[in-house]
N, C-alpha and C. Protein backbone atom coordinates (compact mmCIF):
# COMPACT_ATOMS: atom_id res chain seq x y z
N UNK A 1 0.85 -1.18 0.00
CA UNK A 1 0.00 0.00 0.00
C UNK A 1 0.89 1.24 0.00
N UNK A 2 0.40 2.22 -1.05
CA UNK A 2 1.41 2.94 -0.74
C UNK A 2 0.94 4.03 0.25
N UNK A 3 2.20 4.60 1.09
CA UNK A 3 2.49 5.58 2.32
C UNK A 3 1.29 7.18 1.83
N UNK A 4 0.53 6.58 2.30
CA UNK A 4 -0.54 8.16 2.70
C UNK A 4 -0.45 9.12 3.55
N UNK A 5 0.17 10.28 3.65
CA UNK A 5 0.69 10.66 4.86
C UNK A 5 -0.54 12.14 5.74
N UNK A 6 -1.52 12.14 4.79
CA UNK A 6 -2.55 12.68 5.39
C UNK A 6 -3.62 11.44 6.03
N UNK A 7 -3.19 10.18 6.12
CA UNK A 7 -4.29 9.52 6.92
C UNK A 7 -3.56 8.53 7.53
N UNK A 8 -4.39 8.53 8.68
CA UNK A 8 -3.83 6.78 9.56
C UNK A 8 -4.70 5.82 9.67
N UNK A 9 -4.37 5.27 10.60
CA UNK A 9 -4.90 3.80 10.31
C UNK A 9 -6.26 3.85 10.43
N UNK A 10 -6.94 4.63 11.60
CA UNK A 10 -8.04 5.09 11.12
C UNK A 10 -9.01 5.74 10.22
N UNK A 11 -8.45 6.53 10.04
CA UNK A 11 -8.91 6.74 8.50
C UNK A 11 -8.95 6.04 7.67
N UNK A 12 -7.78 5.14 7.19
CA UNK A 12 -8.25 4.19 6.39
C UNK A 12 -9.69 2.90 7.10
N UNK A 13 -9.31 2.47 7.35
CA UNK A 13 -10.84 1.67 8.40
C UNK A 13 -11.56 2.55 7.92
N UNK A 14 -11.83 3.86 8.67
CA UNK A 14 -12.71 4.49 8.16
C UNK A 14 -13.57 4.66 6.41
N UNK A 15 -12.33 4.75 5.82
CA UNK A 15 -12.59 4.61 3.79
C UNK A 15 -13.00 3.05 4.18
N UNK A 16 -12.55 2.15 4.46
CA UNK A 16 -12.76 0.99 4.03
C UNK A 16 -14.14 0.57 4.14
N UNK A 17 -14.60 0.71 5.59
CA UNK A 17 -15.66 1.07 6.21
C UNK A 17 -17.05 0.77 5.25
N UNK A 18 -16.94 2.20 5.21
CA UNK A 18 -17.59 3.56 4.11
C UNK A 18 -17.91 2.68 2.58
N UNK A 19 -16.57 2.11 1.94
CA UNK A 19 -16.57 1.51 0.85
C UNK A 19 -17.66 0.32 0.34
N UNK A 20 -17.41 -0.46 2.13
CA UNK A 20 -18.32 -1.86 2.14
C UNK A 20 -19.72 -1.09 2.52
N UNK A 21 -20.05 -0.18 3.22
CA UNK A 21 -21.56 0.32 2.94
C UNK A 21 -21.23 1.64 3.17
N UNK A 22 -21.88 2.35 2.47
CA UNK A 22 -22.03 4.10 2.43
C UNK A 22 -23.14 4.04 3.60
N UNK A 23 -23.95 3.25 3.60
CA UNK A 23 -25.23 3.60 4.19
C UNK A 23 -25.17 3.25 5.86
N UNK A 24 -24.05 2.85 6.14
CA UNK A 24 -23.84 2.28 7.94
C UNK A 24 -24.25 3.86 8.63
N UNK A 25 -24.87 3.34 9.51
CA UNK A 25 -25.20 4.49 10.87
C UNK A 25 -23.70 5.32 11.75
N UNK A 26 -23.46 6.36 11.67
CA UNK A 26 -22.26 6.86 12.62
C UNK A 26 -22.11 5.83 13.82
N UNK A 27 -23.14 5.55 14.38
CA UNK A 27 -22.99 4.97 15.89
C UNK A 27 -22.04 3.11 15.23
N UNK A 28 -22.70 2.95 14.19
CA UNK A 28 -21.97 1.91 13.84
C UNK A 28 -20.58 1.80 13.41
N UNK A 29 -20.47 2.91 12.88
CA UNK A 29 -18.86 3.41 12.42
C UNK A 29 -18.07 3.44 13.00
N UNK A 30 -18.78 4.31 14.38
CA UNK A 30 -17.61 4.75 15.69
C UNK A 30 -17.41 2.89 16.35
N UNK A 31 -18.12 2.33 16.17
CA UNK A 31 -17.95 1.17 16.96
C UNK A 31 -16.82 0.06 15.76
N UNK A 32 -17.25 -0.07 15.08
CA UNK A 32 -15.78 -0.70 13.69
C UNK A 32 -14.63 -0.51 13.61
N UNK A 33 -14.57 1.37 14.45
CA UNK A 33 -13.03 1.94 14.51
C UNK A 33 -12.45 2.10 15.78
N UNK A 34 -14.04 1.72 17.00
CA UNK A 34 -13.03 2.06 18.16
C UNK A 34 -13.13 3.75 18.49
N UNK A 35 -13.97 4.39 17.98
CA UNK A 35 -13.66 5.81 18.70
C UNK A 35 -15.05 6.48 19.00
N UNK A 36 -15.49 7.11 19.46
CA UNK A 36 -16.60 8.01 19.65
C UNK A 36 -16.96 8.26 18.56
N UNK A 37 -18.37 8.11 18.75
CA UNK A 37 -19.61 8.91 17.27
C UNK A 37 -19.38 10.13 16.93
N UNK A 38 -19.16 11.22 17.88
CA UNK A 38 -18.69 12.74 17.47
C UNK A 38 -16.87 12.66 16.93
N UNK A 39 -16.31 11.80 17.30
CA UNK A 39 -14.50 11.46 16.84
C UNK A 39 -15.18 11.66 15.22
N UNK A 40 -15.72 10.28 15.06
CA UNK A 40 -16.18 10.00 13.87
C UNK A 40 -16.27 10.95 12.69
N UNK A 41 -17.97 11.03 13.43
CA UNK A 41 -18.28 12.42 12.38
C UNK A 41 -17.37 13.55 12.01
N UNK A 42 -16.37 13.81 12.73
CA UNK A 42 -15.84 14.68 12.79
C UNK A 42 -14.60 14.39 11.34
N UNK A 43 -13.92 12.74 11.36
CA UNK A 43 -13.42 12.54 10.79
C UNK A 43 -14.14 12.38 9.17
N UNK A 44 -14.73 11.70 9.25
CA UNK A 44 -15.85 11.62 8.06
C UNK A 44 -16.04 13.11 7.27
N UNK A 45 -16.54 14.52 8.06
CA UNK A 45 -16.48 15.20 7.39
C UNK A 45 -15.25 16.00 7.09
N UNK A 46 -14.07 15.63 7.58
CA UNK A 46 -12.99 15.98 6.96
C UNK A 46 -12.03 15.21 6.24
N UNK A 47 -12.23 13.90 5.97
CA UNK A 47 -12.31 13.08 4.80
C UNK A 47 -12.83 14.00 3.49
N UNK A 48 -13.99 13.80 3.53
CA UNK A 48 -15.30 14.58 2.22
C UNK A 48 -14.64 15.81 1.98
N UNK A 49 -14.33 16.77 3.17
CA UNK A 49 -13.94 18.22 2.69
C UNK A 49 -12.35 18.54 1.87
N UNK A 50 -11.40 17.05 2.47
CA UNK A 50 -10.57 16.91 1.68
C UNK A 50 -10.48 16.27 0.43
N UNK A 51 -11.60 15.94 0.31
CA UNK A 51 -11.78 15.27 -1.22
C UNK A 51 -11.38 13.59 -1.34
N UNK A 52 -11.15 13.10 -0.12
CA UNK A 52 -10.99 11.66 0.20
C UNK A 52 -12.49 11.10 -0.33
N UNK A 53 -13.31 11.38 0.54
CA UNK A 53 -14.65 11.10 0.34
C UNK A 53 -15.37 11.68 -0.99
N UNK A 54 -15.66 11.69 -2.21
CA UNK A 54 -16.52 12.01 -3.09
C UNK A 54 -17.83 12.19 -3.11
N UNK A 55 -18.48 11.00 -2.58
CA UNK A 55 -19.82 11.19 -2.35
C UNK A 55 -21.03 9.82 -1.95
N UNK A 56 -21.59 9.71 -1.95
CA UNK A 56 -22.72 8.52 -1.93
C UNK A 56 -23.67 7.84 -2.89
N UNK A 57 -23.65 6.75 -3.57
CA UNK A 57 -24.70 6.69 -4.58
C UNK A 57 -25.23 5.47 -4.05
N UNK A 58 -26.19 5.00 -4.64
CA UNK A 58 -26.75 3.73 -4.69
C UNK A 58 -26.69 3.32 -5.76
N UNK A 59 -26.38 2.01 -5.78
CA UNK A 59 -25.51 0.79 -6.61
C UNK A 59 -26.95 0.09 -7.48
N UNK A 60 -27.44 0.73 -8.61
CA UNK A 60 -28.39 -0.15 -9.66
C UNK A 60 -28.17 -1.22 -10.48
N UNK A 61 -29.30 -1.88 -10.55
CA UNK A 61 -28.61 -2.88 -11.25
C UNK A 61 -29.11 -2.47 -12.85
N UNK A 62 -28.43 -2.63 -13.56
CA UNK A 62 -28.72 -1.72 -14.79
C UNK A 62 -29.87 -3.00 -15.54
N UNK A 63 -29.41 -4.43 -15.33
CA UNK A 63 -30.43 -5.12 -16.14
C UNK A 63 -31.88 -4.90 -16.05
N UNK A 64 -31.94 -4.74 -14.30
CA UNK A 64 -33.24 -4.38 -14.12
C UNK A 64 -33.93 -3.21 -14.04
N UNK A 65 -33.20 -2.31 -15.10
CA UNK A 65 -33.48 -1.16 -15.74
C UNK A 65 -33.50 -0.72 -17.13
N UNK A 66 -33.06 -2.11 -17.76
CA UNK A 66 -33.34 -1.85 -19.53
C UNK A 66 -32.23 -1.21 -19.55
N UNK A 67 -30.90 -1.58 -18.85
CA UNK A 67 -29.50 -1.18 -19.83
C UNK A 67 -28.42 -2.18 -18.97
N UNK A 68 -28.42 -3.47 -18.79
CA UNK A 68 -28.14 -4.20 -19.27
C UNK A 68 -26.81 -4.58 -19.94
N UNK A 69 -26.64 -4.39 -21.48
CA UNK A 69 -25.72 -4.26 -22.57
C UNK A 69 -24.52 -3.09 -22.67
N UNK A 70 -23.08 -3.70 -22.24
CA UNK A 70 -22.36 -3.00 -21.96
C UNK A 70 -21.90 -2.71 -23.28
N UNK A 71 -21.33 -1.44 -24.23
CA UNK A 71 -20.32 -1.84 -24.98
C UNK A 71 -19.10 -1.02 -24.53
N UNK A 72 -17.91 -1.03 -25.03
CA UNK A 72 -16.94 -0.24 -24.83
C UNK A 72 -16.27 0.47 -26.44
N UNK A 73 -15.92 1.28 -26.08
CA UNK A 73 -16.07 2.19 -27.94
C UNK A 73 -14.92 3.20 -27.97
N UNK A 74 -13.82 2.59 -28.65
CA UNK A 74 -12.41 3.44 -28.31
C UNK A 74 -12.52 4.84 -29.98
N UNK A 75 -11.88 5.79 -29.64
CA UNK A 75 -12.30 6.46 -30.64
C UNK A 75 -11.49 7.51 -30.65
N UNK A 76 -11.28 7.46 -31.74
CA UNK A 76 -10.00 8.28 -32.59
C UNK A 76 -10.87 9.41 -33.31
N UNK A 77 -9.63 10.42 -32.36
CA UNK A 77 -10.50 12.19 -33.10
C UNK A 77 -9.82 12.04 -34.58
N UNK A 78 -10.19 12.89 -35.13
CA UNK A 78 -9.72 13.77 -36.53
C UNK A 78 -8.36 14.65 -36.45
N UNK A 79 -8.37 15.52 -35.02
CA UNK A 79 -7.65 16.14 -35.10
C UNK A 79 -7.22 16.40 -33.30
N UNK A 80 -6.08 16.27 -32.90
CA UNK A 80 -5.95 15.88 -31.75
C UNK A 80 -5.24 17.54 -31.03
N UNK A 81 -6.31 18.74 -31.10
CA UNK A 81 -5.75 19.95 -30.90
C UNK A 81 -6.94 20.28 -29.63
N UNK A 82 -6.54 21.14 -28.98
CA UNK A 82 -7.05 21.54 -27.57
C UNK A 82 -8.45 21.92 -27.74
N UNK A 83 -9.15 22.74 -28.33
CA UNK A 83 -10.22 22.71 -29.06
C UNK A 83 -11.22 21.66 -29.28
N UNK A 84 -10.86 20.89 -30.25
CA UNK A 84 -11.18 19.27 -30.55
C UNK A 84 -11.33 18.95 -29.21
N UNK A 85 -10.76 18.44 -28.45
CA UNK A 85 -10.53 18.18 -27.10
C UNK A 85 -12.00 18.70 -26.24
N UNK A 86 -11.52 19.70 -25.97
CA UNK A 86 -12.55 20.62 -25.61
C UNK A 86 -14.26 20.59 -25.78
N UNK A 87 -14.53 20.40 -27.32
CA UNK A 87 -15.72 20.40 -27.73
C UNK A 87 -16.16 18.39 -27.49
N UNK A 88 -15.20 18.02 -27.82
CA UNK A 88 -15.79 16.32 -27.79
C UNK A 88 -16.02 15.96 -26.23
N UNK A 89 -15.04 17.05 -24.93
CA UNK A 89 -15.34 16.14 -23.57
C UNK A 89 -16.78 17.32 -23.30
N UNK A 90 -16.93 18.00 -23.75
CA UNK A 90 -18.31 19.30 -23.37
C UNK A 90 -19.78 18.26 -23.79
N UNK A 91 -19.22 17.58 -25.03
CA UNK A 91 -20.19 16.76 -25.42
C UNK A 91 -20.72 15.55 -24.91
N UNK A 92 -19.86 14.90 -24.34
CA UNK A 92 -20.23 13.96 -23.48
C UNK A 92 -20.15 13.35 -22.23
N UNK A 93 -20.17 14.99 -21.60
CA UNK A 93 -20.80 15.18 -20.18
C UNK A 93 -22.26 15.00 -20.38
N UNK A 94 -22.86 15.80 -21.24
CA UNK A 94 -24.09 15.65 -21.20
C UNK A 94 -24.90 14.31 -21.53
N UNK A 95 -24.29 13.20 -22.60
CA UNK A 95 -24.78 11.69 -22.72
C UNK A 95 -24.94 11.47 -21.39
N UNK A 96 -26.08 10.76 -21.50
CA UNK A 96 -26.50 10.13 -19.67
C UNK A 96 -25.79 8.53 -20.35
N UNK A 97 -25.99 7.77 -21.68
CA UNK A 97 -26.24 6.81 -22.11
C UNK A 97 -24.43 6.32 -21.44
N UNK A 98 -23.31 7.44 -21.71
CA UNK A 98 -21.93 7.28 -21.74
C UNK A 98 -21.57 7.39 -20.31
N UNK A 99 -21.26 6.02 -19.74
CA UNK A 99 -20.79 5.82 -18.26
C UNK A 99 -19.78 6.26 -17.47
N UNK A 100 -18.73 5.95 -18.95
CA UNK A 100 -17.18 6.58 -18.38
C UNK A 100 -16.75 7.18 -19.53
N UNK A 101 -15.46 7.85 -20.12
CA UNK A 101 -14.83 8.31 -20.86
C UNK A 101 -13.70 8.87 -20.34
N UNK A 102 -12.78 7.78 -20.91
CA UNK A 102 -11.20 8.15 -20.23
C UNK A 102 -10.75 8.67 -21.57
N UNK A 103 -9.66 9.29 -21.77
CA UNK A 103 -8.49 10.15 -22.16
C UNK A 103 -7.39 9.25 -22.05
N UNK A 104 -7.15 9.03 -23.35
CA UNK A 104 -5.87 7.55 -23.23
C UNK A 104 -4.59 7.90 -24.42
N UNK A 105 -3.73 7.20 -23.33
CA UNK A 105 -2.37 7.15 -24.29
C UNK A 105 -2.73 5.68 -25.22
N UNK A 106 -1.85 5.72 -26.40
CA UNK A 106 -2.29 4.47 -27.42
C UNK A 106 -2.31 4.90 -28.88
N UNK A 107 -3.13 4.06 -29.19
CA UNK A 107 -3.70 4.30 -30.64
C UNK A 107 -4.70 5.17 -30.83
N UNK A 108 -5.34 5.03 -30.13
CA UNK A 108 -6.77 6.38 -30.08
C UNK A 108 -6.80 7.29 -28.56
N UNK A 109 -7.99 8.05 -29.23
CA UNK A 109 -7.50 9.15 -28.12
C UNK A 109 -8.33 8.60 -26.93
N UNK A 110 -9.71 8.61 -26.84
CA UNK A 110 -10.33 8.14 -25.56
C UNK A 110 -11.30 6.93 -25.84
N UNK A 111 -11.76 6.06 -24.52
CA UNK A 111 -12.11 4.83 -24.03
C UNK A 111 -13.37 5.38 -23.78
N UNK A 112 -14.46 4.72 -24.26
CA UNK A 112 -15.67 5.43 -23.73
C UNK A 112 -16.58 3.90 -23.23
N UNK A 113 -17.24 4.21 -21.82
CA UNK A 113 -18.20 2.72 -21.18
C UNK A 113 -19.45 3.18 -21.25
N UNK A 114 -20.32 2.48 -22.47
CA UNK A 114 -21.61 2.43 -22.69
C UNK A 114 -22.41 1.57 -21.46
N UNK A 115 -23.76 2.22 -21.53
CA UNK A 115 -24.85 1.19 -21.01
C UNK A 115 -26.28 1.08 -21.99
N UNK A 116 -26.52 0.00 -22.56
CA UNK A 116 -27.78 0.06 -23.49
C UNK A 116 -28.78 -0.55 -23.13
N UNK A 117 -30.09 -0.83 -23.87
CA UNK A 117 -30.60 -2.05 -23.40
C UNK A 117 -30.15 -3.26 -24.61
N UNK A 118 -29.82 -3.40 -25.85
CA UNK A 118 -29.23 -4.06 -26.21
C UNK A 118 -28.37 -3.73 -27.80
N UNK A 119 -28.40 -4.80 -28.32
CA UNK A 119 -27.43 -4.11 -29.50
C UNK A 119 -28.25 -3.39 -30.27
N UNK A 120 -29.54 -3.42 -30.66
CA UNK A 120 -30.17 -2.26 -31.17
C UNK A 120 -30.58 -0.60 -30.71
N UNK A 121 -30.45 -1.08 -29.59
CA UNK A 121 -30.24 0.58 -29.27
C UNK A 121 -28.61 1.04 -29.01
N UNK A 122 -27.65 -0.13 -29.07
CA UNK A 122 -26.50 0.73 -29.22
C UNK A 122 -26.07 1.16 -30.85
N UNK A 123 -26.55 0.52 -31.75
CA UNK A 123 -27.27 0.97 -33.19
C UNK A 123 -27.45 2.51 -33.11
N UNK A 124 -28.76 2.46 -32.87
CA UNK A 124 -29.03 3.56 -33.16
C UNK A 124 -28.55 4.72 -32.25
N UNK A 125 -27.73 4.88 -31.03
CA UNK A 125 -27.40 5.69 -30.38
C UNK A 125 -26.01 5.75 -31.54
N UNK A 126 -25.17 5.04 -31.41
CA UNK A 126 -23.92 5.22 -32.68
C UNK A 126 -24.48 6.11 -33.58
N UNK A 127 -25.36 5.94 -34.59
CA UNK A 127 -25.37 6.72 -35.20
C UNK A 127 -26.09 8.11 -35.03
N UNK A 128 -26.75 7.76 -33.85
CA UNK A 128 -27.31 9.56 -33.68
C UNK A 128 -26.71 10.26 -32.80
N UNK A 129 -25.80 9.31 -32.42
CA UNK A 129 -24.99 10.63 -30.97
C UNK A 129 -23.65 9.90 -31.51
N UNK A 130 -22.87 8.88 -30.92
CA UNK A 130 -21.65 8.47 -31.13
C UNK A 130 -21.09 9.40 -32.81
N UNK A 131 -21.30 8.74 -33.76
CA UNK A 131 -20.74 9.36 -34.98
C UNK A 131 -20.66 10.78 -34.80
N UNK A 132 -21.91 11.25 -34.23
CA UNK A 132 -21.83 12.56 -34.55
C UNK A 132 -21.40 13.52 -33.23
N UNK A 133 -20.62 13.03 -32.24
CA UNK A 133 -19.94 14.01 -31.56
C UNK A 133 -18.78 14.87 -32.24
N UNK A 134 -18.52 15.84 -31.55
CA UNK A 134 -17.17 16.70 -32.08
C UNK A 134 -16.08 15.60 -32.33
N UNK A 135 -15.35 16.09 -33.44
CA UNK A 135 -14.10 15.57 -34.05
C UNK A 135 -13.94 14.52 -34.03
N UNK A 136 -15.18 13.62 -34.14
CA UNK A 136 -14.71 11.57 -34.01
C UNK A 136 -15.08 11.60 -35.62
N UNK A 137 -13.47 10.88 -35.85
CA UNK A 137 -13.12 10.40 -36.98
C UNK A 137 -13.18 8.95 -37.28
N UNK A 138 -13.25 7.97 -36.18
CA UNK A 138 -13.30 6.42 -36.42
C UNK A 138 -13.73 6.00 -35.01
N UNK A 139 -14.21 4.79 -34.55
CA UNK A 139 -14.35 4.41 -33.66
C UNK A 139 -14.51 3.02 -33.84
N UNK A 140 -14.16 2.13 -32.63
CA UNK A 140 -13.62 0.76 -32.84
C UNK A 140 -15.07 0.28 -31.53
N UNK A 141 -15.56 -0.79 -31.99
CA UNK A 141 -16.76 -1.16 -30.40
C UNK A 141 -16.37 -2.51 -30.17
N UNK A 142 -16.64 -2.85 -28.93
CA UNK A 142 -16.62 -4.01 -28.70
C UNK A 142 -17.59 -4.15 -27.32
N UNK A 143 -18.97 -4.91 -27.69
CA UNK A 143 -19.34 -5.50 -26.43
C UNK A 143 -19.45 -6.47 -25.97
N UNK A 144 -19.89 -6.02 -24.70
CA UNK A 144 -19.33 -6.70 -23.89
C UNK A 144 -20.27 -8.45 -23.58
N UNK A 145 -19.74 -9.48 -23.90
CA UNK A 145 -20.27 -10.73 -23.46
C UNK A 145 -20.88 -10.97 -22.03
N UNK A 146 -20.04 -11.02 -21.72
CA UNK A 146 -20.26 -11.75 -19.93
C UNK A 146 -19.38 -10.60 -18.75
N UNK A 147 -20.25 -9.65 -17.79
CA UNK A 147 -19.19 -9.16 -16.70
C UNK A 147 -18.24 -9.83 -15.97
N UNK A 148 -17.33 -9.96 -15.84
CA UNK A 148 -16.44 -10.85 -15.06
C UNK A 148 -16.23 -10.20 -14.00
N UNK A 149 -15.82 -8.93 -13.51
CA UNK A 149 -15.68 -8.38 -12.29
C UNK A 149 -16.61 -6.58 -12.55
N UNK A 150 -16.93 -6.07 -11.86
CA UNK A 150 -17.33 -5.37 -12.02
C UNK A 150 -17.35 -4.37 -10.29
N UNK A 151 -16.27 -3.59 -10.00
CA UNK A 151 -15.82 -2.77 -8.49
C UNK A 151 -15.75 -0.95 -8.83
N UNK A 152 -15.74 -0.57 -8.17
CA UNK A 152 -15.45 1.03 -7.52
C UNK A 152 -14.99 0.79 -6.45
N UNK A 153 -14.74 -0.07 -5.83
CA UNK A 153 -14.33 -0.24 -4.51
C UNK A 153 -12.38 -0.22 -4.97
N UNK A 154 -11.99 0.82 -4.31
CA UNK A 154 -10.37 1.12 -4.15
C UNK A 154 -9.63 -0.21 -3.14
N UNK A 155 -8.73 -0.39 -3.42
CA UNK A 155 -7.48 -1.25 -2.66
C UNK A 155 -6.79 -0.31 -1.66
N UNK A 156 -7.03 -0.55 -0.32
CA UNK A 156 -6.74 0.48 0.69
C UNK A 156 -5.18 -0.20 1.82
């Protein structure tokens, strides 16, 4: 693990905690780590204010929401200038459909993680949004068969 030198051992417990349920009660927290409920809270919100903590979601299951169908869709701009850049990540902040979108060293410029409900609506989203974002010149898909692991949970 590497040397964190804004947290100790509690704190980590604490992230770890947190990781295995967002939703545990303070009184339960303080008791996992060994310290008082007000220790706690106290630590917790200065975790979050340092940006340790991000935030809270609840974990959907996408099948049982009609998206299901993962693909992954690597994609090579036209023109790889700050601009370009600019207008293609402005664009798909706003896709709800686009899960992730990393910025990659390689052959193409960024990694993008779809959710569909199946290969026909990743069809027709390709061609009415994918093709037509800023500066995508090619794009390569591949979906996804079977999840094999699937975490947000960090190695602490």
């Amino acid at each position: 693990m590497p040397d964190l030198p804004d947290l100790d051992r509690i704190d980590l417990k604490l992230l770890k905690t947190l990781q295995d349920d967002g939703r545990i009660s303070n009184l339960k927290l303080a008791e996992a780590v060994a310290l008082s409920p007000t220790a706690v809270l106290a630590r917790v919100q200065r975790l979050t204010r340092d940006g340790f903590i991000q935030g809270y979601e609840a974990r959907l299951d996408p099948r049982k929401l009609g998206r299901g169908f993962t693909v992954f869709v690597e994609v090579l701009l036209d023109r790889t200038t700050p601009n370009v850049f600019d207008q293609f990540k402005a664009a798909v902040q706003v896709r709800d459909e686009i899960m992730e979108c990393h910025m990659v060293a390689g052959g193409f410029d960024y990694l993008l993680k779809t959710k569909m409900a199946d290969m026909a609506a990743y069809r027709a989203f390709a061609g009415s949004v994918l093709w037509q974002l800023p500066g995508v010149r090619e794009t390569r898909t591949y979906a996804v068969m079977e999840e094999v692991k699937s975490s947000a949970k960090l190695a602490l």
